[in-house]
Protein backbone atom coordinates (compact mmCIF):
# COMPACT_ATOMS: atom_id res chain seq x y z
CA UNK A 1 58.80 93.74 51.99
CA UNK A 2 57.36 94.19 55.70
CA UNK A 3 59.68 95.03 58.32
CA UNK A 4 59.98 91.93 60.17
CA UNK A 5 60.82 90.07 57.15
CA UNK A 6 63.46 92.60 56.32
CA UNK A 7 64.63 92.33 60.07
CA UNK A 8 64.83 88.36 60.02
CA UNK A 9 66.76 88.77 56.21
CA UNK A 10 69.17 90.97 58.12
CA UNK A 11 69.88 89.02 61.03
CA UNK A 12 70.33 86.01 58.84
CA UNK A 13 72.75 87.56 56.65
CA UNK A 14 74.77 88.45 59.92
CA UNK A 15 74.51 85.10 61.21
CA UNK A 16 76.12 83.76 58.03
CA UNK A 17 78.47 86.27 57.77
CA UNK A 18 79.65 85.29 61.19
CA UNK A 19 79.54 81.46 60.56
CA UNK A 20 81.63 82.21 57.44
CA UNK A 21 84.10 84.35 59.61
CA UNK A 22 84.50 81.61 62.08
CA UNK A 23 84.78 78.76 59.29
CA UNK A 24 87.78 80.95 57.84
CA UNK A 25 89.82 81.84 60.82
CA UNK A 26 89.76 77.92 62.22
CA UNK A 27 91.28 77.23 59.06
CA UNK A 28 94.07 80.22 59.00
CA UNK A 29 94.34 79.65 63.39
CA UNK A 30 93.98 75.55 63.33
CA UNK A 31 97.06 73.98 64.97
CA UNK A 32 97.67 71.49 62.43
CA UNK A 33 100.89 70.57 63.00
CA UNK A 34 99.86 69.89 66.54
CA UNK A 35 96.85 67.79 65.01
CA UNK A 36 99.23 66.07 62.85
CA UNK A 37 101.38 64.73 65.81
CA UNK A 38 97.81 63.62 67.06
CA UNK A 39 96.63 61.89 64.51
CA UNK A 40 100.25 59.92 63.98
CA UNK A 41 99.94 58.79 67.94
CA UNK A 42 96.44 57.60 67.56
CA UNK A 43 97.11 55.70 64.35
CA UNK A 44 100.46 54.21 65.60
CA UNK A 45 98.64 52.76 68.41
CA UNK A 46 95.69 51.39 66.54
CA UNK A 47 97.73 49.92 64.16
CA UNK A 48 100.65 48.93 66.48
CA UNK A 49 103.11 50.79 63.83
CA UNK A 50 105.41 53.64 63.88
CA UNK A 51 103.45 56.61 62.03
CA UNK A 52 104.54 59.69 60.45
CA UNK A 53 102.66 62.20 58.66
CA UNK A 54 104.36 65.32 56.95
CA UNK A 55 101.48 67.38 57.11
CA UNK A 56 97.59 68.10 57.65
CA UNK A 57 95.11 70.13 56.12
CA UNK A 58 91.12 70.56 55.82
CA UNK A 59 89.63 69.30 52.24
CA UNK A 60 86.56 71.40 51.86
CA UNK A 61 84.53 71.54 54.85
CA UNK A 62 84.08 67.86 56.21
CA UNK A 63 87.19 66.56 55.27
CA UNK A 64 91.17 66.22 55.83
CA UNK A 65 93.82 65.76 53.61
CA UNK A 66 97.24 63.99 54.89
CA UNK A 67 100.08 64.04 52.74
CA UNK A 68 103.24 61.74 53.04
CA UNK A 69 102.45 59.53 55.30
CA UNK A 70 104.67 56.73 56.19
CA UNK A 71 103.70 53.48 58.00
CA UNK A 72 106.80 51.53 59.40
CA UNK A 73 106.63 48.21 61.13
CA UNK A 74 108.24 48.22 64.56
CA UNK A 75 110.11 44.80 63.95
CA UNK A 76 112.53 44.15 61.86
CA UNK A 77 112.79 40.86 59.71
CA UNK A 78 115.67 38.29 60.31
CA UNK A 79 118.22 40.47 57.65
CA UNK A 80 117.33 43.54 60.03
CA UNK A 81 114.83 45.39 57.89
CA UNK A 82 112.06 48.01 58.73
CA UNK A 83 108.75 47.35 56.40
CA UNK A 84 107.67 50.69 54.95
CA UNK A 85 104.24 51.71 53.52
CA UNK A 86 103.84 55.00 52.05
CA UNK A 87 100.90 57.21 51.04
CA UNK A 88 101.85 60.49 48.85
CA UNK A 89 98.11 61.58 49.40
CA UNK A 90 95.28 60.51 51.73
CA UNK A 91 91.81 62.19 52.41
CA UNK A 92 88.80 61.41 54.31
CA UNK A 93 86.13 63.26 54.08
CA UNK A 94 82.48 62.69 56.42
CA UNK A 95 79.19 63.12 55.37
CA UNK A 96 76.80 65.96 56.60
CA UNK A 97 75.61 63.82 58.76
CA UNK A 98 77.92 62.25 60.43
CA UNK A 99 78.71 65.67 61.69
CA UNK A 100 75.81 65.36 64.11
CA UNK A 101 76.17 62.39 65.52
CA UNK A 102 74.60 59.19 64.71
CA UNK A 103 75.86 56.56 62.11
CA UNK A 104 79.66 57.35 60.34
CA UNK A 105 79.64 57.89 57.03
CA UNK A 106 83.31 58.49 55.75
CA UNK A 107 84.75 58.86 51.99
CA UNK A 108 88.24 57.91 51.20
CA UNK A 109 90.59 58.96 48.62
CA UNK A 110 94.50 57.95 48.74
CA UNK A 111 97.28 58.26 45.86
CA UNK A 112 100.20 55.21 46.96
CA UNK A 113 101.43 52.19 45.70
CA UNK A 114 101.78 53.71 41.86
CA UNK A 115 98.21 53.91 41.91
CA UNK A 116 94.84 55.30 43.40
CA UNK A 117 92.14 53.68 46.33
CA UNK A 118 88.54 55.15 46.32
CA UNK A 119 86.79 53.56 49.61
CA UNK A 120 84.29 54.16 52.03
CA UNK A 121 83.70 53.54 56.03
CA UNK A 122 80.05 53.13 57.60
CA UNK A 123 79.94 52.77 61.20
CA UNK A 124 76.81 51.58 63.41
CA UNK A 125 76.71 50.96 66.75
CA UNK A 126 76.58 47.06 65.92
CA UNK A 127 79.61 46.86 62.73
CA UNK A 128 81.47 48.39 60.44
CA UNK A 129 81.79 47.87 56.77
CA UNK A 130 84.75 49.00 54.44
CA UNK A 131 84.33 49.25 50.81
CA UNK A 132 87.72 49.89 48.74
CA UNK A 133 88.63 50.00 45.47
CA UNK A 134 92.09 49.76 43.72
CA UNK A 135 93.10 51.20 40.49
CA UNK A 136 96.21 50.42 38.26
CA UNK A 137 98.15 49.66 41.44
CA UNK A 138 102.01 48.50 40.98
CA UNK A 139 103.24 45.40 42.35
CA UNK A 140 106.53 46.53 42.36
CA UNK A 141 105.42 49.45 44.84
CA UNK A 142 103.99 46.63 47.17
CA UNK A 143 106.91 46.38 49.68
CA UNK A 144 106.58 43.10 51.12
CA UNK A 145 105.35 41.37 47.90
CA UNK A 146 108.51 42.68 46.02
CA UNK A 147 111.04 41.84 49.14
CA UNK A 148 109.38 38.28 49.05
CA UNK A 149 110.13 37.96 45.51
CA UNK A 150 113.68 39.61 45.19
CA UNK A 151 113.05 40.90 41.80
CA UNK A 152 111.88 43.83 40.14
CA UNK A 153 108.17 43.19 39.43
CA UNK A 154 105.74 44.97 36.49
CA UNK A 155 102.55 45.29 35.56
CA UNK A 156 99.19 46.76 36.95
CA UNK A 157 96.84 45.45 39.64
CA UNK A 158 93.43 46.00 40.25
CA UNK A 159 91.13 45.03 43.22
CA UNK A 160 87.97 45.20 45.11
CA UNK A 161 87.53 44.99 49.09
CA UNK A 162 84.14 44.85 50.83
CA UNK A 163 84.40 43.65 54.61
CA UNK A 164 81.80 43.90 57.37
CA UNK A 165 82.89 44.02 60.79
CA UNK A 166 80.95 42.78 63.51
CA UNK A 167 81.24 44.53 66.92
CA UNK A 168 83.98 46.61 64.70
CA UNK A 169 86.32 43.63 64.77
CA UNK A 170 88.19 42.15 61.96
CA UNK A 171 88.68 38.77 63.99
CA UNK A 172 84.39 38.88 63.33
CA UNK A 173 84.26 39.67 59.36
CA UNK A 174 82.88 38.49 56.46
CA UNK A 175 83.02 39.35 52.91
CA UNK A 176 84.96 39.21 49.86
CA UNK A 177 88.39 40.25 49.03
CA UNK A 178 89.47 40.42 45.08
CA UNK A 179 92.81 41.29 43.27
CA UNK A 180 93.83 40.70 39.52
CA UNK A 181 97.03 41.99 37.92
CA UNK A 182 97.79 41.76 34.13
CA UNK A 183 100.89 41.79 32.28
CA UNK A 184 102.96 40.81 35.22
CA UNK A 185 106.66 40.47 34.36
CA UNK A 186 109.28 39.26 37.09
CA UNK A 187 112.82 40.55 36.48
CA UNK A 188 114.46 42.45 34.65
CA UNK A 189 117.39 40.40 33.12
CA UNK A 190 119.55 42.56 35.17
CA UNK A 191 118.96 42.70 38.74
CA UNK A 192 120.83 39.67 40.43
CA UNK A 193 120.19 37.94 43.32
CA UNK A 194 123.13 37.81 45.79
CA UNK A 195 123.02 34.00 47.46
CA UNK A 196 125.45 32.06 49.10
CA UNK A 197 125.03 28.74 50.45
CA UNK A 198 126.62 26.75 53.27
CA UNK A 199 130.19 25.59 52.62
CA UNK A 200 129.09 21.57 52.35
CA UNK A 201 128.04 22.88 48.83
CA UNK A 202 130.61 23.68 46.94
CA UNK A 203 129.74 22.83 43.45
CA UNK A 204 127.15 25.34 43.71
CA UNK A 205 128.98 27.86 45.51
CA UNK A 206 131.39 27.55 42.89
CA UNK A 207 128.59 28.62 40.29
CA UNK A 208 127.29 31.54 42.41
CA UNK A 209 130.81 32.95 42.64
CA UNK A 210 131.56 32.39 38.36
CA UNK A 211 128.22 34.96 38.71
CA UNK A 212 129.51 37.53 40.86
CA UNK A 213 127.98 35.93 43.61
CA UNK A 214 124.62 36.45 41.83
CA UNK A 215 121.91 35.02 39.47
CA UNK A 216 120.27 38.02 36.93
CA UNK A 217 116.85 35.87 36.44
CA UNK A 218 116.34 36.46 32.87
CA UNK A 219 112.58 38.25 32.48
CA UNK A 220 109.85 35.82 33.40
CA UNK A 221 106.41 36.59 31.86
CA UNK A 222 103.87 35.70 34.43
CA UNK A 223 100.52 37.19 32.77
CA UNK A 224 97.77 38.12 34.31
CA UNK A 225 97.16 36.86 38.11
CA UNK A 226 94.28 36.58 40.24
CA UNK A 227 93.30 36.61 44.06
CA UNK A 228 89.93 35.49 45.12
CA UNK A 229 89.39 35.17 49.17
CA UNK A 230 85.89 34.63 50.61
CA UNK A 231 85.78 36.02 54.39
CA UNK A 232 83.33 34.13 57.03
CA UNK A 233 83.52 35.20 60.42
CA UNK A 234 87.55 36.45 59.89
CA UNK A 235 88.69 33.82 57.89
CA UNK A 236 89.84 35.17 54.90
CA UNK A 237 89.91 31.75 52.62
CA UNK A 238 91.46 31.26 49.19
CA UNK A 239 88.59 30.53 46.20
CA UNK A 240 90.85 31.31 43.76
CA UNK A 241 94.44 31.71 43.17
CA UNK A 242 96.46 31.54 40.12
CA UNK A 243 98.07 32.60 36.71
CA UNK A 244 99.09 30.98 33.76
CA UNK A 245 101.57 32.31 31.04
CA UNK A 246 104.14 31.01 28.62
CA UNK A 247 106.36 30.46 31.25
CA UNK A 248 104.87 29.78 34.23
CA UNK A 249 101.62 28.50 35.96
CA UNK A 250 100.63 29.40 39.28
CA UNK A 251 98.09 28.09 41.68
CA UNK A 252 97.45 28.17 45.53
CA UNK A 253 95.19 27.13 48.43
CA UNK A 254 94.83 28.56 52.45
CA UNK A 255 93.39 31.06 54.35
CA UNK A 256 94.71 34.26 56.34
CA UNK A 257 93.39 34.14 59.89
CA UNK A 258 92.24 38.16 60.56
CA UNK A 259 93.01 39.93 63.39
CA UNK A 260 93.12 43.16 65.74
CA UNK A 261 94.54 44.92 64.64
CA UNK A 262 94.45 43.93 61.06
CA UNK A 263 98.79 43.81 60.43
CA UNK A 264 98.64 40.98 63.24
CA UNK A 265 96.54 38.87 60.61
CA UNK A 266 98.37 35.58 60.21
CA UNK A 267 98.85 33.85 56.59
CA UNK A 268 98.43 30.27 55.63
CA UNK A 269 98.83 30.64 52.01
CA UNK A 270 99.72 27.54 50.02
CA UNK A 271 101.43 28.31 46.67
CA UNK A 272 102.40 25.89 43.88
CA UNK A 273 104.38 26.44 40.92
CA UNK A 274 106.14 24.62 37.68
CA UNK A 275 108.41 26.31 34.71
CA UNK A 276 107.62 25.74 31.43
CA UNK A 277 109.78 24.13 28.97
CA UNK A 278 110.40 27.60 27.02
CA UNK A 279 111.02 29.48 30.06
CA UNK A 280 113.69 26.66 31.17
CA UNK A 281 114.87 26.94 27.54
CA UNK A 282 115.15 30.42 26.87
CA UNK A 283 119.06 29.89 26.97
CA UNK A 284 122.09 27.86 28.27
CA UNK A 285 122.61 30.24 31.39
CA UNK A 286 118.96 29.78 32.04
CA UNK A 287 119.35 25.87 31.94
CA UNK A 288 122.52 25.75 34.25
CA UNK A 289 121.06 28.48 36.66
CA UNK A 290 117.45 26.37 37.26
CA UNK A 291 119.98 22.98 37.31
CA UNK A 292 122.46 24.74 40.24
CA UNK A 293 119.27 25.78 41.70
CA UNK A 294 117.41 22.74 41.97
CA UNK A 295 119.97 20.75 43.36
CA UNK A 296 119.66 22.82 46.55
CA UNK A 297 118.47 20.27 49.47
CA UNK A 298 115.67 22.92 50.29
CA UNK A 299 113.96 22.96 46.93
CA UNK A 300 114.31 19.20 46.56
CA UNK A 301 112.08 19.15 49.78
CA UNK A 302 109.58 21.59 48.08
CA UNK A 303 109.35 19.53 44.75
CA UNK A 304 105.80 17.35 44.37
CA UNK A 305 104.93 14.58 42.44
CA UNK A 306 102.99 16.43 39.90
CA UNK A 307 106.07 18.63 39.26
CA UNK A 308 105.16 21.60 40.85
CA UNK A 309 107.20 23.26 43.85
CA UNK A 310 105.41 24.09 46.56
CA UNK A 311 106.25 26.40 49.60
CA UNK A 312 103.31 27.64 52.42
CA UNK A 313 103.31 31.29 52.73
CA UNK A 314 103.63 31.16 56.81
CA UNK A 315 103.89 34.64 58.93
CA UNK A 316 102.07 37.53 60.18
CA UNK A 317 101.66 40.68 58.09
CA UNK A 318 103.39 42.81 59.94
CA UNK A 319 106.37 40.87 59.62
CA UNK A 320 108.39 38.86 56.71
CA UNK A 321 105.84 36.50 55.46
CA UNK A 322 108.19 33.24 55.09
CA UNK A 323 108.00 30.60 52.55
CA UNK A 324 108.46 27.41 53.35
CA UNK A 325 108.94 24.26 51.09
CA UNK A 326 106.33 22.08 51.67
CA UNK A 327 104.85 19.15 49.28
CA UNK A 328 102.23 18.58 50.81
CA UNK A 329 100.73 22.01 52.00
CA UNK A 330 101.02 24.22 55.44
CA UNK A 331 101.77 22.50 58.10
CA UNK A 332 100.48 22.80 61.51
CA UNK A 333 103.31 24.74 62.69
CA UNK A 334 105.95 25.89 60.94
CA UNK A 335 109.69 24.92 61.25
CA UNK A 336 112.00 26.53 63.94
CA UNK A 337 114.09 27.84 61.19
CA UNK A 338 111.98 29.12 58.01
CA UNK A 339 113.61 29.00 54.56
CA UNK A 340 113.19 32.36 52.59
CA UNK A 341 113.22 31.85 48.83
CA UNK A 342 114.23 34.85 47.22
CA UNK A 343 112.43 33.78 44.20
CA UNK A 344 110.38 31.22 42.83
CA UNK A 345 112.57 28.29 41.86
CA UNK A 346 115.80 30.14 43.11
CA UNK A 347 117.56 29.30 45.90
CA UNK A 348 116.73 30.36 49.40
CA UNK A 349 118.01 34.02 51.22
CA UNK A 350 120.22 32.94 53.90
CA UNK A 351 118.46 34.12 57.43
CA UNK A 352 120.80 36.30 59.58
CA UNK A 353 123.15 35.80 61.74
CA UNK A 354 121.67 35.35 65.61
CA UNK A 355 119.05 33.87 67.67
CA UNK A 356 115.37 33.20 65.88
CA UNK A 357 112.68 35.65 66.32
CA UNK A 358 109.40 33.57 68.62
CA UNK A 359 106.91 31.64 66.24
CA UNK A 360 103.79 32.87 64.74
CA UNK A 361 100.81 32.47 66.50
CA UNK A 362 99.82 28.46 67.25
CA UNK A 363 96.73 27.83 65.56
CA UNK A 364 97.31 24.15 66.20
CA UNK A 365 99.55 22.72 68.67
CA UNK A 366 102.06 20.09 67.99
CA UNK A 367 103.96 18.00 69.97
CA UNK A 368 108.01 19.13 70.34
CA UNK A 369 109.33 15.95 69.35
CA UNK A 370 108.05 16.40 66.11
CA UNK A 371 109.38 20.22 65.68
CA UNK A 372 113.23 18.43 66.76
CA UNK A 373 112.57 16.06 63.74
CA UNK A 374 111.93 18.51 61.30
CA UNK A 375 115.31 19.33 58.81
CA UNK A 376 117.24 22.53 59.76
CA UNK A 377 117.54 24.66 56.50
CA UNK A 378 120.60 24.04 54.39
CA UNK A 379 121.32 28.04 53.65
CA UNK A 380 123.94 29.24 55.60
CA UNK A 381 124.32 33.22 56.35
């Protein structure tokens, strides 16, 4: 080997000595708790949350891994509640390069919700697109899906999201979102659902108390459920929605208006459903719960002609989306004082105690006198 060649081998084996010297000691040295405090202020401001992240740490050279991270909305429902989202493991790791400048190219990996999301990020100067992909995910681990219902839920969901952002907006995107669950079972046959109704109705009070003041729904196989939204220029719209089991079918119409940042997206989600004969059948409690429950004012309002009940899925994300009964789909606006099902075909959670939190964002504005017409709820707190 000539000399300069053995020269050049040498200095190259010192300059990756030292880059592999200076790789290792900014992982021992990095301040990563200090980094983790950064990261939870950035987030909680982009996603106008309350953030907290147990710890930080580097996943192979491009990457970081965050572990127990907590997302908490910063208003609570009408009962008083906090919203919680929580991630036992989350990494992102960039490409090669990304790392000098140009486009973003970042992989992400997170363990929550009972399940597992492989996704990815590219960022030009013009959009963004996310790709995302959900594996046996638990609906009972979906926080405001399972406070909605009031029930324990089972069964395993699936799902696909591919969104392109235009000027890095999601008030600009367009794309598909997909879910699909299977062997979805709501209830347990002995979780109960506390209710109490205004003192007018005491036949049905009177009922509620015989139950401890509760209802245990007896286990209500819903099957396998699916979610189909097409997104055109951040309308999210409905293409399909639905399940049908042995006892109960399922269908739906709307759209979810997206927004910046994305938990300020508001929902205008139309749902319809009708028991079966064998679910209403099962047993005598079962018939003289759905009986007591349909005679509530509220659900008589929500009952169509073609037998379903029916109850527009009104709100913004990052608060309690609110069902309201409705025969005839979302309205316009939505009442001053929204009636909360616990269930479907149960009898509405009382709202708490206190003035009403401001109205969703007006998509289309209606005139007052016909907000002063509208029926006040019958559910008293």
């Amino acid at each position: 080997m000539k000399t300069w060649r053995r020269r050049l081998l040498v200095i190259g084996l010192h300059v990756l000595l030292f880059l592999v010297a200076m790789v290792g000691f900014l992982y021992l040295a990095f301040p990563w708790d200090r980094a983790a405090r950064y990261a939870e202020a950035a987030l909680a401001k982009k996603l106008d949350m309350d953030v907290r992240i147990g710890a930080i740490g580097p996943s192979w050279l491009t990457g970081l891994e965050f572990s127990d991270v907590t997302l908490r909305t910063r208003k609570p429902d009408r009962q008083g509640r906090l919203r919680t989202f929580h991630a036992d493991r989350f990494v992102v790791r960039a490409s090669i390069g990304s790392l000098f400048g140009g486009d973003l190219d970042l992989d992400i990996a997170a363990d929550m919700m009972g399940g597992h999301v492989d996704g990815q990020i590219f960022r030009t100067k013009k959009d963004t697109r996310i790709v995302a992909d959900l594996a046996e995910v638990s609906p009972n681990e979906i926080s405001f899906l399972r406070e909605m219902v009031g029930l324990p839920l089972k069964g395993r969901m699936t799902g696909r999201i591919d969104l392109t952002m235009r000027d890095h907006k999601f008030a600009k995107a367009a794309g598909t979102i997909e879910f699909a669950a299977k062997n979805v079972i709501v209830g347990d046959g002995k979780a109960r659902l506390k209710l109490k109704v205004k003192p007018q109705y005491a036949e049905l009070q009177e009922f509620l108390d015989r139950e401890d003041q509760g209802v245990a729904i007896p286990p209500m196989k819903v099957g396998a459920f699916t979610l189909k939204l097409r997104v055109t220029r951040g309308s999210a719209r409905v293409v399909q929605l639905g399940a049908s089991s042995e006892h109960i079918e399922i269908k739906g119409e709307g759209d979810v208006r997206l927004a910046d940042p994305v938990t300020a997206s508001e929902s205008r989600i139309y749902i319809m459903y009708k028991f079966s004969d064998a679910y209403e059948n099962l047993d005598s409690e079962t018939r003289s719960m759905l009986e007591n429950m349909r005679s509530s004012p509220n659900y008589r309002r929500a009952l169509r002609s073609d037998g379903y009940f029916g109850f527009c899925l009104a709100g913004v994300l990052r608060d309690r989306i609110r069902p309201l009964p409705s025969r005839d789909g979302c309205p316009d606006r939505p009442p001053a004082e929204p009636v909360i099902p616990a269930v479907p075909g149960g009898p509405p959670t009382p709202p708490a105690e206190g003035p009403a939190p401001p109205p969703p964002t007006i998509v289309t504005p209606e005139p007052a006198a016909r907000l002063e017409a509208q029926p006040r709820d019958l559910v008293g707190a």
